[in-house]
PDB file of N, CA and C in Angstrom:
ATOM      1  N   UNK A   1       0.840  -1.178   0.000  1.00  0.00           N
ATOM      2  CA  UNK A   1       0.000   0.000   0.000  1.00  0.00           C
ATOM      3  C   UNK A   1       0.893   1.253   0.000  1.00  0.00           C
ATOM      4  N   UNK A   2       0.648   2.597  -0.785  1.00  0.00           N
ATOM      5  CA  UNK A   2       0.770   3.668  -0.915  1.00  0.00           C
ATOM      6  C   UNK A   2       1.249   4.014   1.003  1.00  0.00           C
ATOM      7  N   UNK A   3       2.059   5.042   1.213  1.00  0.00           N
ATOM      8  CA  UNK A   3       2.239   5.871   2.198  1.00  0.00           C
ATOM      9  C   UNK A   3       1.011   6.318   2.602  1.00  0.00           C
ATOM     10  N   UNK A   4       0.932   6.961   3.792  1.00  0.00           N
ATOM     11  CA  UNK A   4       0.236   7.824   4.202  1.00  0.00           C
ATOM     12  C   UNK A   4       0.479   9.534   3.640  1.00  0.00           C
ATOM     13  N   UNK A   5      -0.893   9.912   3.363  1.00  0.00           N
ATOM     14  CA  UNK A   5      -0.750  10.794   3.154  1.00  0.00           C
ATOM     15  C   UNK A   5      -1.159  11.971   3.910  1.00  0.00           C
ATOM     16  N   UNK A   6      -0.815  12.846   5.130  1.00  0.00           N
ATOM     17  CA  UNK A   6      -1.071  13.850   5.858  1.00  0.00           C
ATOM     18  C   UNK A   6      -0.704  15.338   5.457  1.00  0.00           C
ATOM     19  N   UNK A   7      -2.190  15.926   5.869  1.00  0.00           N
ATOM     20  CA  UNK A   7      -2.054  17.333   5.483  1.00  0.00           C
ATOM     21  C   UNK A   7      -2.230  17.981   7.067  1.00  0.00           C
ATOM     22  N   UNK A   8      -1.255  18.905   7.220  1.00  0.00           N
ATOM     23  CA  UNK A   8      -1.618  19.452   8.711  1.00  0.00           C
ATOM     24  C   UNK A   8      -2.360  21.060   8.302  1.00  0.00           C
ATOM     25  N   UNK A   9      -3.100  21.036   9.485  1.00  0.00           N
ATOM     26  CA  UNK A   9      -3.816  22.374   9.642  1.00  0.00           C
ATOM     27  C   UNK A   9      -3.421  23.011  11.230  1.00  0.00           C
ATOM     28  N   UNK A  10      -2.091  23.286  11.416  1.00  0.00           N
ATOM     29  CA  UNK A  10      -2.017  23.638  12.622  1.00  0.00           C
ATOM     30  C   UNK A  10      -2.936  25.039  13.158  1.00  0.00           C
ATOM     31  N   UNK A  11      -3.476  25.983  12.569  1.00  0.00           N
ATOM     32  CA  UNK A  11      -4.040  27.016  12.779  1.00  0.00           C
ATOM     33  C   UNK A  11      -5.388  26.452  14.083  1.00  0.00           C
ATOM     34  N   UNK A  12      -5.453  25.412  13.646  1.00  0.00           N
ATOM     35  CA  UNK A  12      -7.003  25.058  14.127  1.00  0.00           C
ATOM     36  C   UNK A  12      -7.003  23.452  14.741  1.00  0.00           C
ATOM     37  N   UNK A  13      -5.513  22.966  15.005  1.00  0.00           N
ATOM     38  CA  UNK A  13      -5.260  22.038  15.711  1.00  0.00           C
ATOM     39  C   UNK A  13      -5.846  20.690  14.837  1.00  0.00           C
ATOM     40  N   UNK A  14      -5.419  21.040  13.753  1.00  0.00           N
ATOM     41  CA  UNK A  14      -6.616  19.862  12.598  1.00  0.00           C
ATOM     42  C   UNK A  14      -5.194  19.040  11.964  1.00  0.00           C
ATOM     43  N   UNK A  15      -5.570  18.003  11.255  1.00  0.00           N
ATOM     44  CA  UNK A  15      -4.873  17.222  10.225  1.00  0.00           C
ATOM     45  C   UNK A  15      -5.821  16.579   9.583  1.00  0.00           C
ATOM     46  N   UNK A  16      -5.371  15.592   8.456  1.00  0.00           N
ATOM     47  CA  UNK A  16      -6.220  14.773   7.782  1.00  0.00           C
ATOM     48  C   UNK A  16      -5.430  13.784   7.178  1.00  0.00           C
ATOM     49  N   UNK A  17      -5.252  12.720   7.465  1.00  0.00           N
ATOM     50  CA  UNK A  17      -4.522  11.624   7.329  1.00  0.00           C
ATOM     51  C   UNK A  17      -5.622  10.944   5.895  1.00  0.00           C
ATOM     52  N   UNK A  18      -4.774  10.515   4.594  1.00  0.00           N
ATOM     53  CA  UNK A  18      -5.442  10.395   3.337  1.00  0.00           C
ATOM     54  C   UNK A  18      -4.770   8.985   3.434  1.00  0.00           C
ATOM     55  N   UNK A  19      -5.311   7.457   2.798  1.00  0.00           N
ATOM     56  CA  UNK A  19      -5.335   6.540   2.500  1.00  0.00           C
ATOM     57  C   UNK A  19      -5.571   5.758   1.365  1.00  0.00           C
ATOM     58  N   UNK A  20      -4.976   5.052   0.831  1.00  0.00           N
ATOM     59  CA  UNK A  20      -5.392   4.334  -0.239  1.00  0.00           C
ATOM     60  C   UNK A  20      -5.463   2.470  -0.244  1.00  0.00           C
ATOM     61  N   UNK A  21      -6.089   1.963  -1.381  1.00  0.00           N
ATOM     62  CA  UNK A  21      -5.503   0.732  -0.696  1.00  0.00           C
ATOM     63  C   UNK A  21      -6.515   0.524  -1.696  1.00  0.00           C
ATOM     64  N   UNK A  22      -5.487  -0.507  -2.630  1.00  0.00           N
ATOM     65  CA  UNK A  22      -5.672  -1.750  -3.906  1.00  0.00           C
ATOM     66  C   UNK A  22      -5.558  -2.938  -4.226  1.00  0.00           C
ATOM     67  N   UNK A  23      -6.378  -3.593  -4.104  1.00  0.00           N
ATOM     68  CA  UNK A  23      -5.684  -5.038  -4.309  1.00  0.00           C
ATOM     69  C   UNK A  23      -5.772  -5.929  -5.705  1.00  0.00           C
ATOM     70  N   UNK A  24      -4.892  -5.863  -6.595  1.00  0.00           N
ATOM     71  CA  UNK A  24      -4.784  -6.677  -7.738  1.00  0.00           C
ATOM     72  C   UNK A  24      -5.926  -7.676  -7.380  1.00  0.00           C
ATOM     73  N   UNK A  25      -6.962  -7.874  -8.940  1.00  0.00           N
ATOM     74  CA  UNK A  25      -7.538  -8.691  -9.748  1.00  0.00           C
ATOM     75  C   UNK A  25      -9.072  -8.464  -8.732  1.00  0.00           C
ATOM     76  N   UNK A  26      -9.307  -7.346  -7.871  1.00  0.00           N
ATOM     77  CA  UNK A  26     -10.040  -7.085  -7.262  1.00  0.00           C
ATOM     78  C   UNK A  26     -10.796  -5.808  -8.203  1.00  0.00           C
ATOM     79  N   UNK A  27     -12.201  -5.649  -7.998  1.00  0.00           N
ATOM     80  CA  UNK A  27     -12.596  -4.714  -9.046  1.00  0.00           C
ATOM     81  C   UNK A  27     -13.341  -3.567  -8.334  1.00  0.00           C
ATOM     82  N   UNK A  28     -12.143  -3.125  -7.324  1.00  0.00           N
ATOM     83  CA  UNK A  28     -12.367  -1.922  -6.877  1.00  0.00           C
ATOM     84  C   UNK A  28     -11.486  -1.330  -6.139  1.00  0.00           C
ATOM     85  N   UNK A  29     -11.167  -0.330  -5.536  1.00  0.00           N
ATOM     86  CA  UNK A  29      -9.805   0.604  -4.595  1.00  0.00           C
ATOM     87  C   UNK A  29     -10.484   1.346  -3.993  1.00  0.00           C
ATOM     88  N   UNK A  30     -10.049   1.765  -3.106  1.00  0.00           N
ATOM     89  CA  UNK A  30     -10.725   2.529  -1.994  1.00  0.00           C
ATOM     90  C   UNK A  30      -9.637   3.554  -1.598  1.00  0.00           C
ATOM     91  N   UNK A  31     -10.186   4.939  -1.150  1.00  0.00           N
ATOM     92  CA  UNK A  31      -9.693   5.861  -0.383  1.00  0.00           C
ATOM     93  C   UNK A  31     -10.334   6.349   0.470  1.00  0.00           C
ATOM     94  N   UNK A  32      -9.319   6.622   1.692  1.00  0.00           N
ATOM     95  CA  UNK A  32     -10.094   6.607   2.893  1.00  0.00           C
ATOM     96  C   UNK A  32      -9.732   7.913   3.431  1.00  0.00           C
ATOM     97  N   UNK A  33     -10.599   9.054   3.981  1.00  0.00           N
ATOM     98  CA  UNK A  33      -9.986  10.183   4.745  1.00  0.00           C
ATOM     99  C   UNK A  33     -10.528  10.711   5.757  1.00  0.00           C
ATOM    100  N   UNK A  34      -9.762  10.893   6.809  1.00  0.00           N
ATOM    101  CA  UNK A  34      -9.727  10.632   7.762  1.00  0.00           C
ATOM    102  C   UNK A  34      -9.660  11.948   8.786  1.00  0.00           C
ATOM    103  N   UNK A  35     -10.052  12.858   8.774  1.00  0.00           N
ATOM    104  CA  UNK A  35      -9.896  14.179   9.542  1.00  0.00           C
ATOM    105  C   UNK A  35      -9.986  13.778  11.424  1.00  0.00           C
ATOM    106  N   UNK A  36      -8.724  14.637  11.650  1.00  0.00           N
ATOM    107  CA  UNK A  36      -9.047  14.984  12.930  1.00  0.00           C
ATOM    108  C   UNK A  36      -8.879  16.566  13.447  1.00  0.00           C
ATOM    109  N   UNK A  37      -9.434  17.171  14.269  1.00  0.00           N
ATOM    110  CA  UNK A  37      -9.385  18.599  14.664  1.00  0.00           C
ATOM    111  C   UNK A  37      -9.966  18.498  16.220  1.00  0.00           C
ATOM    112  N   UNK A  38      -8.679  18.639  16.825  1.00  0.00           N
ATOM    113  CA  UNK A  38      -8.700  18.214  17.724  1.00  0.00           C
ATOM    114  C   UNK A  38      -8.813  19.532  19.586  1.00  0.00           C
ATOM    115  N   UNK A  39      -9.009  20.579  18.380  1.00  0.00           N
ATOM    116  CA  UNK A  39     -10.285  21.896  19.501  1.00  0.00           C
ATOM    117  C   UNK A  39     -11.237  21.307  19.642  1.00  0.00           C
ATOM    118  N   UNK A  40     -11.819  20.001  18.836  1.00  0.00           N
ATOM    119  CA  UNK A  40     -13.632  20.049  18.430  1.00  0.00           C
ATOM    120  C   UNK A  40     -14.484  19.835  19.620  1.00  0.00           C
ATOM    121  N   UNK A  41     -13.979  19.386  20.180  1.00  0.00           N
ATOM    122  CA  UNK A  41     -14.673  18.597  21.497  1.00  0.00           C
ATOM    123  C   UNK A  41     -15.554  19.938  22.442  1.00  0.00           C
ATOM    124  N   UNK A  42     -15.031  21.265  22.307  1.00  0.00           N
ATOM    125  CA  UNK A  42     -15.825  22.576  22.626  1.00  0.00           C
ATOM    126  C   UNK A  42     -17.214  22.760  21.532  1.00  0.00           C
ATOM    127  N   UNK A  43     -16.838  22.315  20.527  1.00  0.00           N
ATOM    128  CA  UNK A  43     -17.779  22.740  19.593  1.00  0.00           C
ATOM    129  C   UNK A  43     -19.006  21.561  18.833  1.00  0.00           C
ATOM    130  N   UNK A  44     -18.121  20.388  19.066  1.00  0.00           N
ATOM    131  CA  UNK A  44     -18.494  18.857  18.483  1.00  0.00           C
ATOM    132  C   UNK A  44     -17.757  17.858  18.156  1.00  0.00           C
ATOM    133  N   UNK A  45     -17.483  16.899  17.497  1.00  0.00           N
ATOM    134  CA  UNK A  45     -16.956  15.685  17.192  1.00  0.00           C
ATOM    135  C   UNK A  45     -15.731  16.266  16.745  1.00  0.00           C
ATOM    136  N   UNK A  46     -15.163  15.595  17.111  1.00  0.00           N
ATOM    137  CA  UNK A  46     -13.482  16.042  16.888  1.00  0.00           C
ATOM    138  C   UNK A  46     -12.609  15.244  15.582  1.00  0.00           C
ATOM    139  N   UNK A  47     -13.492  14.056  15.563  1.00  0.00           N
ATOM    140  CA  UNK A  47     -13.320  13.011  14.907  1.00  0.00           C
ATOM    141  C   UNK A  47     -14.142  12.364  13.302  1.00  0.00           C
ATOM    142  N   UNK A  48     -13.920  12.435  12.275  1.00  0.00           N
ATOM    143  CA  UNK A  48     -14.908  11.774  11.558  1.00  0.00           C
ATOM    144  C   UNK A  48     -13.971  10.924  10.479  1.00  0.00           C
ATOM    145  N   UNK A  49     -14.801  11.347   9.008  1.00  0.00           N
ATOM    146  CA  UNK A  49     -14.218  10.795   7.858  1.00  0.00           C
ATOM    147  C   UNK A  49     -14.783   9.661   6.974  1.00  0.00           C
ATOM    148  N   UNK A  50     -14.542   8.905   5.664  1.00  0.00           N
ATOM    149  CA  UNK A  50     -15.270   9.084   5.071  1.00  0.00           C
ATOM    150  C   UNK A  50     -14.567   7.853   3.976  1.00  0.00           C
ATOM    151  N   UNK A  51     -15.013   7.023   3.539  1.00  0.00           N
ATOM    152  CA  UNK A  51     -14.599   5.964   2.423  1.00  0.00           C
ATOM    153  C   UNK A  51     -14.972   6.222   1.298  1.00  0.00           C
ATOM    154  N   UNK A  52     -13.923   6.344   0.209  1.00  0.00           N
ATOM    155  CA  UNK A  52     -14.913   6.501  -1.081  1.00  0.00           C
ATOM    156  C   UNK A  52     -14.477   4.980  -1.821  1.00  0.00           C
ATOM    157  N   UNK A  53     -15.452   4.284  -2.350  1.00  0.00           N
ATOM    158  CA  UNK A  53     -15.014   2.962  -2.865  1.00  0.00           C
ATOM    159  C   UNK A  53     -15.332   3.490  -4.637  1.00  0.00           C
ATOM    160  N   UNK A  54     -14.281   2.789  -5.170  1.00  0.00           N
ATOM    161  CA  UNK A  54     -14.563   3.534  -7.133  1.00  0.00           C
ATOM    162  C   UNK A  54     -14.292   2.016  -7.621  1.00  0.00           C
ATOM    163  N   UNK A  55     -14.408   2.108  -8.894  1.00  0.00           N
ATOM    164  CA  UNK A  55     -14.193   0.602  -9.568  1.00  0.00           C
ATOM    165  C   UNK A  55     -12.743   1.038 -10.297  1.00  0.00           C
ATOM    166  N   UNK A  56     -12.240   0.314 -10.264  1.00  0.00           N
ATOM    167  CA  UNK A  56     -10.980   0.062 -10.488  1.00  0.00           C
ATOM    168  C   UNK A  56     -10.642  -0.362 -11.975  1.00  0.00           C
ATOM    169  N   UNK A  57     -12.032  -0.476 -12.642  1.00  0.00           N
ATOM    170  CA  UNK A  57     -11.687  -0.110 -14.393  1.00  0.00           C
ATOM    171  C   UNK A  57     -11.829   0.966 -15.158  1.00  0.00           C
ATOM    172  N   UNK A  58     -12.836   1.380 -14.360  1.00  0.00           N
ATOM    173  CA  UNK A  58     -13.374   2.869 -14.639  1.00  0.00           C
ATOM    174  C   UNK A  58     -12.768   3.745 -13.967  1.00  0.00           C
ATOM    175  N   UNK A  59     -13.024   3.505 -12.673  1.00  0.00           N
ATOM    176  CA  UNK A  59     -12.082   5.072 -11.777  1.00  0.00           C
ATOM    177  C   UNK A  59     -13.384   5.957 -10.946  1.00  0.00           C
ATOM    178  N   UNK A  60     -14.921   5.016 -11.795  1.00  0.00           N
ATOM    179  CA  UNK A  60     -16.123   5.756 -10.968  1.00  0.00           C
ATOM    180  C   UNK A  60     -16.024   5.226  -9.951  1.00  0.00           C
ATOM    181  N   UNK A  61     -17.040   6.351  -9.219  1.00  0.00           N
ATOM    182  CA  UNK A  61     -17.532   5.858  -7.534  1.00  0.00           C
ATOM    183  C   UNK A  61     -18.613   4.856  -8.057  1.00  0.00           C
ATOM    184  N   UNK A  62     -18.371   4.008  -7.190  1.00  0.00           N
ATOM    185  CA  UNK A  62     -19.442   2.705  -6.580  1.00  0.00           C
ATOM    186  C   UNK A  62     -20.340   3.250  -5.916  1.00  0.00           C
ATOM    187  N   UNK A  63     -21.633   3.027  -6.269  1.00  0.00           N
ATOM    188  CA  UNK A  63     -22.681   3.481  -4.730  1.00  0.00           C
ATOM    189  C   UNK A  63     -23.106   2.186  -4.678  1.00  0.00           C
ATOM    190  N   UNK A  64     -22.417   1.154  -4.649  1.00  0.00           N
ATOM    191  CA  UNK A  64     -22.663   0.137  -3.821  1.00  0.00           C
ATOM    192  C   UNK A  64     -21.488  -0.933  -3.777  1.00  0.00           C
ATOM    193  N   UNK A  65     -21.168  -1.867  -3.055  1.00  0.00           N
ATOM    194  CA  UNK A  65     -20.373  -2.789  -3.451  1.00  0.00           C
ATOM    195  C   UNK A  65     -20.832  -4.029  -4.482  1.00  0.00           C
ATOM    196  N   UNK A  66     -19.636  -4.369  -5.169  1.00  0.00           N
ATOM    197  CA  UNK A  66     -20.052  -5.406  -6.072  1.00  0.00           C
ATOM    198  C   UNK A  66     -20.524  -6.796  -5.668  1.00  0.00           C
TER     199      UNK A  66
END
């Protein structure tokens, strides 16, 4: 699998850790992202994030699994 990919937002105590992950003769890849902002807990969830699954011949999003 690909590195991790992190973007920092120090202004606002945030990052977002980006993911990938493929597996040969499988007919789909996934990216995964992952935010944290970690003031939130004054305001709300500090924590979330979000899977996008695509097909892996095309490159579209899946709105469902195969």
């Amino acid at each position: 699998m690909p590195p991790i990919l992190r973007l920092d937002i120090p202004e606002h105590r945030g990052d977002v850790d980006i993911k990938t992950a493929y597996v040969r003769d499988l007919d789909s890849f996934a990216i995964k992202i992952s935010p944290g902002f970690f003031n939130n807990p004054q305001i709300g969830p500090s924590t979330n994030g979000m899977i996008v699954l695509l097909s892996s011949k095309t490159g579209l999003v899946r709105t469902h699994p195969a």
